[in-house]
Each structure stands twice: as C-alpha cells, then as structure tokens.
C-alpha atoms as a PDB file:
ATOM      1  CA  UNK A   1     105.045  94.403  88.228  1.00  0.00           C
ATOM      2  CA  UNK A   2     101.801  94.444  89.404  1.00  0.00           C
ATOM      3  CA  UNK A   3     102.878  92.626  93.146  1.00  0.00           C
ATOM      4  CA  UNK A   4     105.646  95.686  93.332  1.00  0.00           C
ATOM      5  CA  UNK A   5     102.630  98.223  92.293  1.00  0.00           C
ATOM      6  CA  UNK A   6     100.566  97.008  95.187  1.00  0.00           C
ATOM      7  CA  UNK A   7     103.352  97.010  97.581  1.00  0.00           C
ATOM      8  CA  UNK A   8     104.682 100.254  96.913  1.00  0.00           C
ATOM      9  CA  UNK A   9     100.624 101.522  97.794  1.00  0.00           C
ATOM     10  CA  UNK A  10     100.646  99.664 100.838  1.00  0.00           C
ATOM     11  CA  UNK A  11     104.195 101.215 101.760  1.00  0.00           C
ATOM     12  CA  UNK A  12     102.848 104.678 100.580  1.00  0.00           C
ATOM     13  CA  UNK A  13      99.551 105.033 102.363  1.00  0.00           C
ATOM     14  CA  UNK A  14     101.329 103.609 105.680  1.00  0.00           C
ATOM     15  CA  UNK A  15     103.692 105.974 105.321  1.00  0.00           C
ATOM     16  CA  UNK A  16     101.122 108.709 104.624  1.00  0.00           C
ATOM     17  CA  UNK A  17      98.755 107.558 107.700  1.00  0.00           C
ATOM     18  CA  UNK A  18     102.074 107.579 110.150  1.00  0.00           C
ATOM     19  CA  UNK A  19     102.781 110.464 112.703  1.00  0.00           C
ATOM     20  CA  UNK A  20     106.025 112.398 113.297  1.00  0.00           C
ATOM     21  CA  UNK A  21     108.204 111.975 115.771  1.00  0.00           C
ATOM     22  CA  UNK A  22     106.782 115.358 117.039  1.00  0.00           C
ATOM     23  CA  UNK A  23     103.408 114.140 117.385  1.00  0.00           C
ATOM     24  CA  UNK A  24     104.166 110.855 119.228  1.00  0.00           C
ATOM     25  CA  UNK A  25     106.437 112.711 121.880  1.00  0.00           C
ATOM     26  CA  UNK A  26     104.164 115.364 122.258  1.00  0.00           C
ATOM     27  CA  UNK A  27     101.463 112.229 123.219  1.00  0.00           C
ATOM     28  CA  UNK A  28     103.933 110.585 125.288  1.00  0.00           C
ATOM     29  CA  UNK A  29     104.335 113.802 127.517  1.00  0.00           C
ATOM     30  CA  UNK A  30     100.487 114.137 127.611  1.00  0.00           C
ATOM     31  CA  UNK A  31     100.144 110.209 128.703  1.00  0.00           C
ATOM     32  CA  UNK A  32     102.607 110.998 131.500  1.00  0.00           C
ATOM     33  CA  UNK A  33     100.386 114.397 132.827  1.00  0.00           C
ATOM     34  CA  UNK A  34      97.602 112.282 132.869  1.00  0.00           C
ATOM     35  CA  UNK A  35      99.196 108.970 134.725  1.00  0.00           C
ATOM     36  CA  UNK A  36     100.476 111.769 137.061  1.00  0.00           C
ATOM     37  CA  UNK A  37      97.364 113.651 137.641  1.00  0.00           C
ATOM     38  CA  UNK A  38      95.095 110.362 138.324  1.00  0.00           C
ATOM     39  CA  UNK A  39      98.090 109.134 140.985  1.00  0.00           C
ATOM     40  CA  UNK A  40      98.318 112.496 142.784  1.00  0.00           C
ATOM     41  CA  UNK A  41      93.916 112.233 142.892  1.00  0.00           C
ATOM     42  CA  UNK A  42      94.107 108.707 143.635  1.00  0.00           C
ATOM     43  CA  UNK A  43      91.622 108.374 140.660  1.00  0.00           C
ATOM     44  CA  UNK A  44      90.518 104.772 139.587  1.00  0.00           C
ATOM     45  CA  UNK A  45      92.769 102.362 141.506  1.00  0.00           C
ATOM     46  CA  UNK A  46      95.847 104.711 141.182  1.00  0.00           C
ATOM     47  CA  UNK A  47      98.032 106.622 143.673  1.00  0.00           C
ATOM     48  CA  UNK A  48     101.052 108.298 144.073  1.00  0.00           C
ATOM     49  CA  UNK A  49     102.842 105.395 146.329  1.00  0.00           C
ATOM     50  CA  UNK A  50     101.913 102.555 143.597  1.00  0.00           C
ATOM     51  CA  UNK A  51     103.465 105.340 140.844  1.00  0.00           C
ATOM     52  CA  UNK A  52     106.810 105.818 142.452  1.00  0.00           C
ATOM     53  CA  UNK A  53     107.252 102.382 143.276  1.00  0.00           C
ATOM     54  CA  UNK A  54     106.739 101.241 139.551  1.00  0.00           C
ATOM     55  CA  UNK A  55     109.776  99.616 138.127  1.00  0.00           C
ATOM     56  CA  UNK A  56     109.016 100.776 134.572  1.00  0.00           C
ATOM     57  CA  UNK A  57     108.026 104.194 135.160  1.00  0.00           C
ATOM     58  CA  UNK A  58     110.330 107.439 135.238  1.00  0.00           C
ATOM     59  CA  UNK A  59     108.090 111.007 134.918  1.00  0.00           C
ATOM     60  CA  UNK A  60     108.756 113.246 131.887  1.00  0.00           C
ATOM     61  CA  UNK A  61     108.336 115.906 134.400  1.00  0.00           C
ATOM     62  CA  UNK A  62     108.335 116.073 138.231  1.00  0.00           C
ATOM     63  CA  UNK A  63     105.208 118.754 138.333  1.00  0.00           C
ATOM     64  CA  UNK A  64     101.868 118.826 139.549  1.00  0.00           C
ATOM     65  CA  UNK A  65      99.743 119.004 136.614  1.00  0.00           C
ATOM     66  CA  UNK A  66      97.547 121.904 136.352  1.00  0.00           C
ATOM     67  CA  UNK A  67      94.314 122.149 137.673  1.00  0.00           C
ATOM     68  CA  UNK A  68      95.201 118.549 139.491  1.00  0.00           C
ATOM     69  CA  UNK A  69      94.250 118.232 143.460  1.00  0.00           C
ATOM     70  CA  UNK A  70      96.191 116.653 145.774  1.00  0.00           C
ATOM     71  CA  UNK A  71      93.869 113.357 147.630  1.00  0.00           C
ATOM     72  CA  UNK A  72      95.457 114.497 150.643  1.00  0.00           C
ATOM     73  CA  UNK A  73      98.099 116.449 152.563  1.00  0.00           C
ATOM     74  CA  UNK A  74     100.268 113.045 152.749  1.00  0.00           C
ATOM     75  CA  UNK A  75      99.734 113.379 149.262  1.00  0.00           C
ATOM     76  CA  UNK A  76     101.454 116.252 148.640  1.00  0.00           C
ATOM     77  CA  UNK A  77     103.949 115.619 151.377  1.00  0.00           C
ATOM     78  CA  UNK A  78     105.093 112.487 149.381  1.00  0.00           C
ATOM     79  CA  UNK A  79     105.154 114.128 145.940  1.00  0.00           C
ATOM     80  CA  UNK A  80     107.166 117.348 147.710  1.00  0.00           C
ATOM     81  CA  UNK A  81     109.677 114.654 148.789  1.00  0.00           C
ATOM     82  CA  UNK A  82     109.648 112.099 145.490  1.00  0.00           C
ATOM     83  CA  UNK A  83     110.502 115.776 143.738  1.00  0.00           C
ATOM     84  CA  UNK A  84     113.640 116.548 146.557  1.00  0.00           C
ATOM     85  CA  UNK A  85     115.154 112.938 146.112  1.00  0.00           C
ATOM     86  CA  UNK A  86     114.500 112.832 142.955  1.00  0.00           C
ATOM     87  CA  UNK A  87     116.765 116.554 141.553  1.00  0.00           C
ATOM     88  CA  UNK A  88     120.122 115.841 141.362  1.00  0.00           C
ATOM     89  CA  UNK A  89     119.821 112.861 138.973  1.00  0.00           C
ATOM     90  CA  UNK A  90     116.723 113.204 137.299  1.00  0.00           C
ATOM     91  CA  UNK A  91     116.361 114.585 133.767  1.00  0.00           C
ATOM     92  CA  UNK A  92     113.315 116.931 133.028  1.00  0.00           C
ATOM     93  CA  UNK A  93     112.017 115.408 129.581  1.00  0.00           C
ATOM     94  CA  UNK A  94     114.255 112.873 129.372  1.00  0.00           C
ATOM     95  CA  UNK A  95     116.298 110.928 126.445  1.00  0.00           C
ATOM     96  CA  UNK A  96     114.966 110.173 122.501  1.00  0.00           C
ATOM     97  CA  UNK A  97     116.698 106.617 121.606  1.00  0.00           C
ATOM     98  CA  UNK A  98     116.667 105.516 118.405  1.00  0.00           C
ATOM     99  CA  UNK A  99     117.611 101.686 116.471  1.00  0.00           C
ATOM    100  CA  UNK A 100     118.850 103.080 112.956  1.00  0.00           C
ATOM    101  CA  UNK A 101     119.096 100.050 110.951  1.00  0.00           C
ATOM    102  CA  UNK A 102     121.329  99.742 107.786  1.00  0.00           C
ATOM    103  CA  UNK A 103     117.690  99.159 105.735  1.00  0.00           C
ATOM    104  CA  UNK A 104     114.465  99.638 107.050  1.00  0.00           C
ATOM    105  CA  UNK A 105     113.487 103.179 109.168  1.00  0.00           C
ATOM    106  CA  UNK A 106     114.428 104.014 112.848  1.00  0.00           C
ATOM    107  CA  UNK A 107     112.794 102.984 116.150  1.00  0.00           C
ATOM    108  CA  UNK A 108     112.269 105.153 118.842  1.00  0.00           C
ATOM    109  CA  UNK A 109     111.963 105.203 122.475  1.00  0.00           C
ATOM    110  CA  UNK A 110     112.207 107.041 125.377  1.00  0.00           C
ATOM    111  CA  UNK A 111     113.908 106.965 128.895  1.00  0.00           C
ATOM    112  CA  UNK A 112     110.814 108.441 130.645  1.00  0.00           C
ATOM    113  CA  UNK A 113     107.358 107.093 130.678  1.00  0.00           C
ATOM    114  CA  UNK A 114     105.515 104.345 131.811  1.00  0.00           C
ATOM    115  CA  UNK A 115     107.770 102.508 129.530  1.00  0.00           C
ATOM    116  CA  UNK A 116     109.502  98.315 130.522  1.00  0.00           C
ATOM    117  CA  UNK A 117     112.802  98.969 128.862  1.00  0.00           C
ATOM    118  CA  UNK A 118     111.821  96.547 125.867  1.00  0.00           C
ATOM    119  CA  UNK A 119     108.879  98.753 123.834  1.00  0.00           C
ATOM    120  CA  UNK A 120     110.215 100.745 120.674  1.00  0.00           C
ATOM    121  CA  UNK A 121     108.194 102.477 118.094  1.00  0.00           C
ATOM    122  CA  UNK A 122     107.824 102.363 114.300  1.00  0.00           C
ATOM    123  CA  UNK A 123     106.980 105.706 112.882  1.00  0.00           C
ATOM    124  CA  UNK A 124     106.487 104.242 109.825  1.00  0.00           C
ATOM    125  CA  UNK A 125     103.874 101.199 111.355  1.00  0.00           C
ATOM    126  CA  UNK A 126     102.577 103.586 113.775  1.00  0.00           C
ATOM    127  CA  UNK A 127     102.638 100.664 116.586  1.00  0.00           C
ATOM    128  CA  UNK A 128     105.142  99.766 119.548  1.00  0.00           C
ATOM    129  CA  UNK A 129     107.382  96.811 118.582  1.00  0.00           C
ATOM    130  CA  UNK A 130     109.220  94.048 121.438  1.00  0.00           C
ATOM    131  CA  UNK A 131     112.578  93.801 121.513  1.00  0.00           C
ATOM    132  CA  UNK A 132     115.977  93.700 123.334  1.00  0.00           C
ATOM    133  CA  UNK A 133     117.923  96.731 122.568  1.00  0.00           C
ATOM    134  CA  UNK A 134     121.444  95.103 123.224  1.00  0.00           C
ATOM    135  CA  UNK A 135     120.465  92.692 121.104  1.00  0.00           C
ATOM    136  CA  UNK A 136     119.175  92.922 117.899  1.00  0.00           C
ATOM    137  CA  UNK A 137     120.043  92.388 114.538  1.00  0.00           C
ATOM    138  CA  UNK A 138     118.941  93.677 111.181  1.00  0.00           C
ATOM    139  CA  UNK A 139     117.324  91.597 108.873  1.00  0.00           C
ATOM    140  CA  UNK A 140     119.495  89.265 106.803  1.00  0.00           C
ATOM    141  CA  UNK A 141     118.346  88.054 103.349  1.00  0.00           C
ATOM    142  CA  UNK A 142     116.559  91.077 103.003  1.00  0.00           C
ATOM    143  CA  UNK A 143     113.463  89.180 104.751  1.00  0.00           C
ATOM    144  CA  UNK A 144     112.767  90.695 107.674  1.00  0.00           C
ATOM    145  CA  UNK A 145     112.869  94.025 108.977  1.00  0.00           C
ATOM    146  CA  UNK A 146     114.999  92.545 112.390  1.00  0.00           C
ATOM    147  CA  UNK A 147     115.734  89.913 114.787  1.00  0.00           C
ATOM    148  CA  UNK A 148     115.783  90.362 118.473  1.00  0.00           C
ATOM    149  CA  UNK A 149     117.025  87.839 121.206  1.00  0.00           C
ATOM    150  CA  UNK A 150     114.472  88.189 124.525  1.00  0.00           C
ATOM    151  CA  UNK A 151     116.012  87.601 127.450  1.00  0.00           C
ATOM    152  CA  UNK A 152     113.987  85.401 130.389  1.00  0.00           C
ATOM    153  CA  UNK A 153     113.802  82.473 132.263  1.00  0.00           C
ATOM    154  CA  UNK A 154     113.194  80.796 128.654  1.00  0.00           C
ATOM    155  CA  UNK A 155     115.017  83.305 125.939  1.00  0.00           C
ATOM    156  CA  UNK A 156     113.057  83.956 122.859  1.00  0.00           C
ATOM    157  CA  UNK A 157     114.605  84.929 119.524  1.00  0.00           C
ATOM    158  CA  UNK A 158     111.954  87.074 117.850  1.00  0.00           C
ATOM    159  CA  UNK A 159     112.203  87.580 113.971  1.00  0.00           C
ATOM    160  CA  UNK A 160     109.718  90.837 112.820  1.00  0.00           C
ATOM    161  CA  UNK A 161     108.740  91.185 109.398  1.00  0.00           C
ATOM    162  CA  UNK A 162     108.594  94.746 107.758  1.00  0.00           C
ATOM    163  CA  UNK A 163     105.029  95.564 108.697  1.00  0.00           C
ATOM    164  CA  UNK A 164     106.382  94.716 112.824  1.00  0.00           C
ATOM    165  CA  UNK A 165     104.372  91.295 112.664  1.00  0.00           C
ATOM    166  CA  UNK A 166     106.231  88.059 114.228  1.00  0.00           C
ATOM    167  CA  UNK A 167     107.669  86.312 111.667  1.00  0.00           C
ATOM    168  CA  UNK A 168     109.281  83.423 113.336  1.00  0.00           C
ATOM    169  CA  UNK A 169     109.780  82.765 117.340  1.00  0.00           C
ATOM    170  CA  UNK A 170     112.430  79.933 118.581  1.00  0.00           C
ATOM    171  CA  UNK A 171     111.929  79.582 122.626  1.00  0.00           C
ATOM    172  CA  UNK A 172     115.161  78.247 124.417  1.00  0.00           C
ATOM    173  CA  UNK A 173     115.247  76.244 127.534  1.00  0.00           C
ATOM    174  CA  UNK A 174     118.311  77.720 129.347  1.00  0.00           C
ATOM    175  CA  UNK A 175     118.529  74.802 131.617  1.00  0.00           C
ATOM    176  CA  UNK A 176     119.064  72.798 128.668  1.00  0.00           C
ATOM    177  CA  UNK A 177     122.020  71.118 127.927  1.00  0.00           C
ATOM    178  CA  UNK A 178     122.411  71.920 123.988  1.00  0.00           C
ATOM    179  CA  UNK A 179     120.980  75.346 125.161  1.00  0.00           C
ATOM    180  CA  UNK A 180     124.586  77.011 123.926  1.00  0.00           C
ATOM    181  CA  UNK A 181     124.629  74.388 120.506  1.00  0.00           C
ATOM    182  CA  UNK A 182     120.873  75.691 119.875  1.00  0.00           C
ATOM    183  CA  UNK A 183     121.413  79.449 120.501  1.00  0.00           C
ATOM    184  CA  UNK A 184     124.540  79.649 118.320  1.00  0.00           C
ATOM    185  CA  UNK A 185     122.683  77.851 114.935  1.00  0.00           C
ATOM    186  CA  UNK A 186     119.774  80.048 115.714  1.00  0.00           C
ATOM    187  CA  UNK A 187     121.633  83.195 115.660  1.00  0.00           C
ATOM    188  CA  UNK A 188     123.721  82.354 112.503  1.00  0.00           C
ATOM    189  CA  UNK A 189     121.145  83.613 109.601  1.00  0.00           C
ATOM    190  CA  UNK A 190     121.990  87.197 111.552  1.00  0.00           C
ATOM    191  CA  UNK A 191     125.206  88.774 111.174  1.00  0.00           C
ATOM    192  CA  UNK A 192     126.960  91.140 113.865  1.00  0.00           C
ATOM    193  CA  UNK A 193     128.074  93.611 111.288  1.00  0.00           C
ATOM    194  CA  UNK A 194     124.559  94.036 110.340  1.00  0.00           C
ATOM    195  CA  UNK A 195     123.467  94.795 113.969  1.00  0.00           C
ATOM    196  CA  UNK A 196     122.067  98.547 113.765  1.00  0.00           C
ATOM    197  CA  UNK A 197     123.304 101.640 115.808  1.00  0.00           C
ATOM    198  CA  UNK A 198     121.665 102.665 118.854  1.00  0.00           C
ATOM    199  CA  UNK A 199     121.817 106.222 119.033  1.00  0.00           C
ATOM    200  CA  UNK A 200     120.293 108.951 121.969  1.00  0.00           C
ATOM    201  CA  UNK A 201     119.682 112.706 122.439  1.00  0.00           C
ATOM    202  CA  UNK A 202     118.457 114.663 125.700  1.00  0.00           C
ATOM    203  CA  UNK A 203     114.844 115.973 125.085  1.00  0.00           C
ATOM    204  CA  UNK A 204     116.568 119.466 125.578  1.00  0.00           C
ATOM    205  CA  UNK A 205     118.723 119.341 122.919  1.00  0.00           C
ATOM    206  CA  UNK A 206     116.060 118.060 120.466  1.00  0.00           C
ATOM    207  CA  UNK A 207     114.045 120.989 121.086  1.00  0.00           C
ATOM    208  CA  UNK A 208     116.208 123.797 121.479  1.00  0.00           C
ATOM    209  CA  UNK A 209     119.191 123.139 119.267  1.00  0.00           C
ATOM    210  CA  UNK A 210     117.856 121.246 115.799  1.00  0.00           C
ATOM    211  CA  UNK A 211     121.805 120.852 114.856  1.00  0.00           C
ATOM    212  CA  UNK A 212     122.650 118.503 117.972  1.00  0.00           C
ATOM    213  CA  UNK A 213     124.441 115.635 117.294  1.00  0.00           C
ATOM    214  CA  UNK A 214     122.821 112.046 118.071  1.00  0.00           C
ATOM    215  CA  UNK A 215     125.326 109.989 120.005  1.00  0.00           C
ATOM    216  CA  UNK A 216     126.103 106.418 120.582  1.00  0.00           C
ATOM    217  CA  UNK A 217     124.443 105.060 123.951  1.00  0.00           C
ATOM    218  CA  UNK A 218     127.023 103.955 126.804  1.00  0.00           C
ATOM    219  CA  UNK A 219     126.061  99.592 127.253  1.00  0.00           C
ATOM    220  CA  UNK A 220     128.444  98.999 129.490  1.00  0.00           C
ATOM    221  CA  UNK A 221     126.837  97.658 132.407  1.00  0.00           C
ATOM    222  CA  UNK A 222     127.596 100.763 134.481  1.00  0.00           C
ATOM    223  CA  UNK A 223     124.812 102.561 132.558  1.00  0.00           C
ATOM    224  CA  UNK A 224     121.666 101.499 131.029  1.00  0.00           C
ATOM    225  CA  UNK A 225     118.869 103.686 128.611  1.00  0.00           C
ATOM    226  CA  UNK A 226     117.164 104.898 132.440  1.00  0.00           C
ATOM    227  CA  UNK A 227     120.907 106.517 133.878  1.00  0.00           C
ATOM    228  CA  UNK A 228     122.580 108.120 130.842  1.00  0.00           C
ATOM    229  CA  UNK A 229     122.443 111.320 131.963  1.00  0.00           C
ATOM    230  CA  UNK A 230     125.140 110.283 134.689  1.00  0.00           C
ATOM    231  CA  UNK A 231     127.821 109.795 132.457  1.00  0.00           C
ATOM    232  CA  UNK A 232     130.304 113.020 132.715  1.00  0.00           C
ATOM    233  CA  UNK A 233     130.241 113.342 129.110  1.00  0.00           C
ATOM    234  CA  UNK A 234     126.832 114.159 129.717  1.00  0.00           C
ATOM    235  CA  UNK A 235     127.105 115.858 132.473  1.00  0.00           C
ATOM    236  CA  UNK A 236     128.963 118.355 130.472  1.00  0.00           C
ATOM    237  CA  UNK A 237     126.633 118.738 127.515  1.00  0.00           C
ATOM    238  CA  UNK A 238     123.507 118.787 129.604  1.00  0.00           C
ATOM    239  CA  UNK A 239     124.556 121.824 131.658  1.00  0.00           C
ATOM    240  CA  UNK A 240     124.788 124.127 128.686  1.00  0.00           C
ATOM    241  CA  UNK A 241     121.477 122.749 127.497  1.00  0.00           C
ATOM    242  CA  UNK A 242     119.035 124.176 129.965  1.00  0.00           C
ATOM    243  CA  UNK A 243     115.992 122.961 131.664  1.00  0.00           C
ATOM    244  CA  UNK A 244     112.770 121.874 129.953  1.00  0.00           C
ATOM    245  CA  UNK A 245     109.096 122.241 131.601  1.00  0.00           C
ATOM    246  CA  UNK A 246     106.400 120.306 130.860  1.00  0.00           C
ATOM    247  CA  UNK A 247     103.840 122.800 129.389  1.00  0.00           C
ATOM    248  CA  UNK A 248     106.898 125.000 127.239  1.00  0.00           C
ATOM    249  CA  UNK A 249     107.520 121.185 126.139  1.00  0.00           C
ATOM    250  CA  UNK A 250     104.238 120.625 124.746  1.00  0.00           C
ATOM    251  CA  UNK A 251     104.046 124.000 123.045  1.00  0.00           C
ATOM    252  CA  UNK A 252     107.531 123.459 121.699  1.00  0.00           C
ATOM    253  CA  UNK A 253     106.222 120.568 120.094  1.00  0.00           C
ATOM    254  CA  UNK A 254     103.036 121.687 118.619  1.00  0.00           C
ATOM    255  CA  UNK A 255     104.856 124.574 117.138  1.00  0.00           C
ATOM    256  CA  UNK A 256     107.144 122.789 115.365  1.00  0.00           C
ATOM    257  CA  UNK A 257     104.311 120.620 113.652  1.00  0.00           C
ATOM    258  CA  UNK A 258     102.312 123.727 112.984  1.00  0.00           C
ATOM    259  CA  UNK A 259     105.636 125.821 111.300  1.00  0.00           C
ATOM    260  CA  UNK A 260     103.771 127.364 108.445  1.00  0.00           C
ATOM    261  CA  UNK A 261     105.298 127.103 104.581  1.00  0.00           C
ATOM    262  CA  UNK A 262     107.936 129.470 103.342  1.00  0.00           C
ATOM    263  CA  UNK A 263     106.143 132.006 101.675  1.00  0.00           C
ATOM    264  CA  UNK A 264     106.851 132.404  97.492  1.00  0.00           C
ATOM    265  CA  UNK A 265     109.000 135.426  96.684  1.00  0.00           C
ATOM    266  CA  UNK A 266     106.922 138.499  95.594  1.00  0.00           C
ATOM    267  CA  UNK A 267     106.730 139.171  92.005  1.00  0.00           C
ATOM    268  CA  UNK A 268     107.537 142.796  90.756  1.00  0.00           C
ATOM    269  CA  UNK A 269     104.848 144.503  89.613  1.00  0.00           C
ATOM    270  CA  UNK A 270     106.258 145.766  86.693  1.00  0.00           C
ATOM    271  CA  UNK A 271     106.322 141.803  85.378  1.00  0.00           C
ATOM    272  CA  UNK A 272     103.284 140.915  86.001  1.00  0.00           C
ATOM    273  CA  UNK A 273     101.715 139.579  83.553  1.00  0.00           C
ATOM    274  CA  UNK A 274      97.639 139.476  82.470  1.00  0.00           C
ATOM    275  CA  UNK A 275      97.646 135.978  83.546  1.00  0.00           C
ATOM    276  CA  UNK A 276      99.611 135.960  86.461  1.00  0.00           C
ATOM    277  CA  UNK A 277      96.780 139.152  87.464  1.00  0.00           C
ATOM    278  CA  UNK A 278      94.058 137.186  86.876  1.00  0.00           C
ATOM    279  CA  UNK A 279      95.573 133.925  88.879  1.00  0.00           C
ATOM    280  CA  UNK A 280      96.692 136.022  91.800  1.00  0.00           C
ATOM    281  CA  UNK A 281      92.847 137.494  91.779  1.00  0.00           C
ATOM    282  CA  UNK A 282      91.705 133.802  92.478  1.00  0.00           C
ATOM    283  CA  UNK A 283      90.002 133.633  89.011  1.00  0.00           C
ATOM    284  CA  UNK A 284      91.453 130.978  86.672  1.00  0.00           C
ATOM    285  CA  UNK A 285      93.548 132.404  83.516  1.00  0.00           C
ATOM    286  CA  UNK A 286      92.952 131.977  80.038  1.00  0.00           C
ATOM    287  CA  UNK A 287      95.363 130.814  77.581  1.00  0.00           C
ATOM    288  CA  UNK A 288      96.896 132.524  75.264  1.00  0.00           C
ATOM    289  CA  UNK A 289      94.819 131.628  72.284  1.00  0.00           C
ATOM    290  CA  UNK A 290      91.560 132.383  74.486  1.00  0.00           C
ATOM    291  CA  UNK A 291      92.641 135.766  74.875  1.00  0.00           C
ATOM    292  CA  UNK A 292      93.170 136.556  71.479  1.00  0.00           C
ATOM    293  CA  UNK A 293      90.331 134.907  69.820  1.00  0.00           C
ATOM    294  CA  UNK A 294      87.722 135.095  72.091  1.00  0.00           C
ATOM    295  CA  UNK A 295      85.693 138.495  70.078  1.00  0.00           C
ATOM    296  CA  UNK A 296      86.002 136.312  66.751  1.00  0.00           C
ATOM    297  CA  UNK A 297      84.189 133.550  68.429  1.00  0.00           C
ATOM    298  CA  UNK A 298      81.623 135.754  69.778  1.00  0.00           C
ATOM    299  CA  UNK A 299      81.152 136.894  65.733  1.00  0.00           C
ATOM    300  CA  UNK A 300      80.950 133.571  64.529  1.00  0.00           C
ATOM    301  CA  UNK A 301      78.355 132.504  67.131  1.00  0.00           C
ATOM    302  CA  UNK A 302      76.012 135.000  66.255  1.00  0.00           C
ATOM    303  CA  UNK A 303      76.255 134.024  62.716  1.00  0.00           C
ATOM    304  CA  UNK A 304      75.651 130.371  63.271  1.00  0.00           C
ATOM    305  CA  UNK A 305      73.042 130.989  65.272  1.00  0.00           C
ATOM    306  CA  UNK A 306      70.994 133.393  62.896  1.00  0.00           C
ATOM    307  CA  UNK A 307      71.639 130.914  60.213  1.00  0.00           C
ATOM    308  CA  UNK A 308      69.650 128.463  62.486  1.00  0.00           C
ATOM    309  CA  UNK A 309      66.753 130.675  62.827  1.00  0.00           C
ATOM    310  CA  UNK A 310      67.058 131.619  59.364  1.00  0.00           C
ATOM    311  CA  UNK A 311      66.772 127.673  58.343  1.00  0.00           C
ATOM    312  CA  UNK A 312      63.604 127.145  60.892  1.00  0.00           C
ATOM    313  CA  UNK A 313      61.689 129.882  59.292  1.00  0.00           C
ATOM    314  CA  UNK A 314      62.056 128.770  55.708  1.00  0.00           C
ATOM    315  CA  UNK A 315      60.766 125.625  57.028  1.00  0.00           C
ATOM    316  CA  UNK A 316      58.057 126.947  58.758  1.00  0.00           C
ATOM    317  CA  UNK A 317      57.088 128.701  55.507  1.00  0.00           C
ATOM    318  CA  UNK A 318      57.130 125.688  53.545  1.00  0.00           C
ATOM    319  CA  UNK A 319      54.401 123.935  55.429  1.00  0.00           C
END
C-alpha cells in the first residue's frame, strides 16, 4: 500500500507540473520565429542558406518575423524566393501527430520545426522521447511504457520505461549473419496487436474547428509525416480549412489556455438567504446555531465575568 501511495504522488505531481498541448505548440511556433529571425540576421553562426538546406527543418511559417532585419539584400532575395518555391506544397502551421497507445498517454509531434523525424513528446514527462514512428510497440507485461526498433547502420531496439528512461537497449549488427534469428527473438516480448495508432491533424483544423476528427497517417512509402498534406484526401479537407499566420497562431493559442471559468448561475434575490448575503459580501457566515445564540452568550459572559471580579474582591478583603 504504501509503494502504490508513493507512486500515485509521483504520477500526480508529474502530471500536475506537465504543460498542455497548447502551451508546448505555442513554444514550438515561438522556437521556429526565433531560428528564423537569427538565420534571416545571420546572428551567431546562423544564416538563411544553412536554414533551408537543413534536412530536419520545415518552418511553421514562411514570414519574416517582426521587427527582424534582413543581413543583406541577397538576404531577402533568397527568403523572397525560398517563400515562391516553397507555396504550392507547403503547409502554414503544419501537422499535430500523435502515438495513442492502448495504456499509457499520447505522444506528440509535429511536421514543422527543427525537428529529425524521430523526437516525440510526453505531455505527461514533459521531455522529448527517441523513437521510430513505424515502429513501435506498446509495452507488453505491463512493464514498460513502449518499445521502439531504431533504424541505422547498427539497428537498436529501445525499450522506455513509464517515466521515458531507457529501460533496456539490444544493438544489432545488420551485416551479421544471425542478424534476422536475433531481430525476430528480440521482438517477440512485443506483440503487433499491441502496436499503438498513429494519428494526425492540420494545425488549422486544431485551432479553428475543436470537433475535427484525428485521422490515421498514410505509411506507405509514397508519403511520410513531412508530405501529408499531398495526399488528395487532404487536399480536399485542407481547402475548406483556411490559412493560418504565425502571430493569429500564437494568439489562438494563448487564448485558449487563458479561456476563463463558466461563471455560476445567478441566484434570485428573493432566495437569498442571510448566509448566502453575508458569503457573497466576502465575509465568512455563521452557522446556524451562531446566529441564534450569539445575544445569550453575550449575557452569560458578562455574568461570568462579574462573578470573577466579584471573587477577587472578597479576597482582597480578606487579607
């Protein structure tokens, strides 16, 4: 009892210390203004040429930050033609993917960012976890919170526990000739119909229509998490959705963490009560019994206490 007492605080309090999904996307746009702004200054080692290059990186936004300075006409000349080549497939904002597992809470990613492909986030840990999205398993035996198989010039079967720590890592040699014998009895312990859903929506639809469906991400080969949008299912859906900016994204997001309470239905005056008056004034309210005895208490106070005094002056007498 008192191991599950101690785990359910240390569940609690992470779970009390971990942000929204709001509040890491609205961070996620900010990190991307900033990268931006820096490369279009050439600030600290960065540029604009060494951005678009960048294998891992797709902007949240194609738009000059504000109050950001170009290093140079070239500068702008580049960014004015990164922003051209880059319309008619690019996605303003971006796509929200998300690992829900069968236990255990979701992971999240995004298609935009300075992001490799491999980084997901726990909510709940607060931290970026490594894994393979097309393959990865939920935890079997109930001990850990997944498995993921890291593909490389040596493959790596990562096991995570449920606070996102490494469990267990196996390292294959591919060149090996048992390499297939190995794999298979390493993969085993997980089960394929445990393997969680990976699941997407368009940045668009997350902010302007709550009630939009999450949908199953396309892993054919064709498409990957960066090219979704190219699909003509998507197509489709994205049309009707609008465009996003970056600073109506931002304040999209901070609203919805800062959506005050539902206000308490008014109470007719006519049934209020003495104590609901005296609550509503921001003084506390007495009970029942207060109310009605407090004058008989005042009574029997005074007559206490001049029975005192009464006593000390006999006394006082005496001597």
């Amino acid at each position: 009892m008192k191991l599950c007492a101690l785990l359910l605080t240390a569940l609690l309090s992470v779970s009390a210390s971990a942000e929204t999904l709001d509040e890491w996307l609205t961070e996620q746009v900010r990190k991307d203004e900033r990268l931006l702004a820096v490369s279009i200054s050439q600030v600290g080692g960065h540029s604009l040429a060494l951005l678009k290059d960048a294998r891992t990186y797709v902007p949240f936004f194609l738009e000059v930050p504000q109050s950001t300075e170009f290093a140079s006409a070239n500068q702008k000349n580049d960014f004015d033609t990164w922003t051209e080549n880059s319309r008619s497939g690019f996605l303003p904002g971006g796509y929200i993917y998300r690992l829900s597992f069968n236990a255990g809470p979701p992971l999240y990613a995004t298609s935009a960012g300075d992001w490799s492909g491999t980084v997901w986030h726990s909510l709940d840990l607060g931290k970026d976890l490594l894994i393979e999205e097309r393959s990865v398993w939920s935890g079997a035996n109930g001990d850990s919170l997944y498995a993921t198989l890291l593909a490389g010039a040596k493959p790596r079967l990562l096991v995570y526990n449920e606070h996102g720590e490494i469990q267990k890592q196996e390292v294959f040699d591919a060149s090996a000739g048992d390499f297939n014998q190995r794999l298979e009895a390493a993969l085993n312990p997980y089960s394929e119909k445990n393997k969680p859903i990976l699941e997407m929506i368009s940045l668009t639809e997350y902010l302007n229509n709550r009630g939009a469906p999450w949908r199953s991400v396309d892993g054919s080969g064709q498409f990957n998490l960066r090219n979704q949008q190219q699909r003509s299912d998507e197509k489709d859906r994205l049309r009707q959705s609008g465009q996003l900016e970056r600073a109506a994204t931002i304040d999209l997001l901070q609203s919805i963490q800062k959506v005050p309470p539902t206000p308490a239905p008014a109470v007719t005056p006519a049934l209020i009560t003495p104590a609901q008056a005296a609550m509503s004034s921001g003084s506390p309210s007495p009970s029942v019994s207060e109310t009605k005895s407090s004058p008989w208490l005042w009574i029997v106070g005074a007559i206490l206490l001049l029975a005192v005094m009464g006593g000390i002056l006999l006394k006082l007498r005496r001597k």
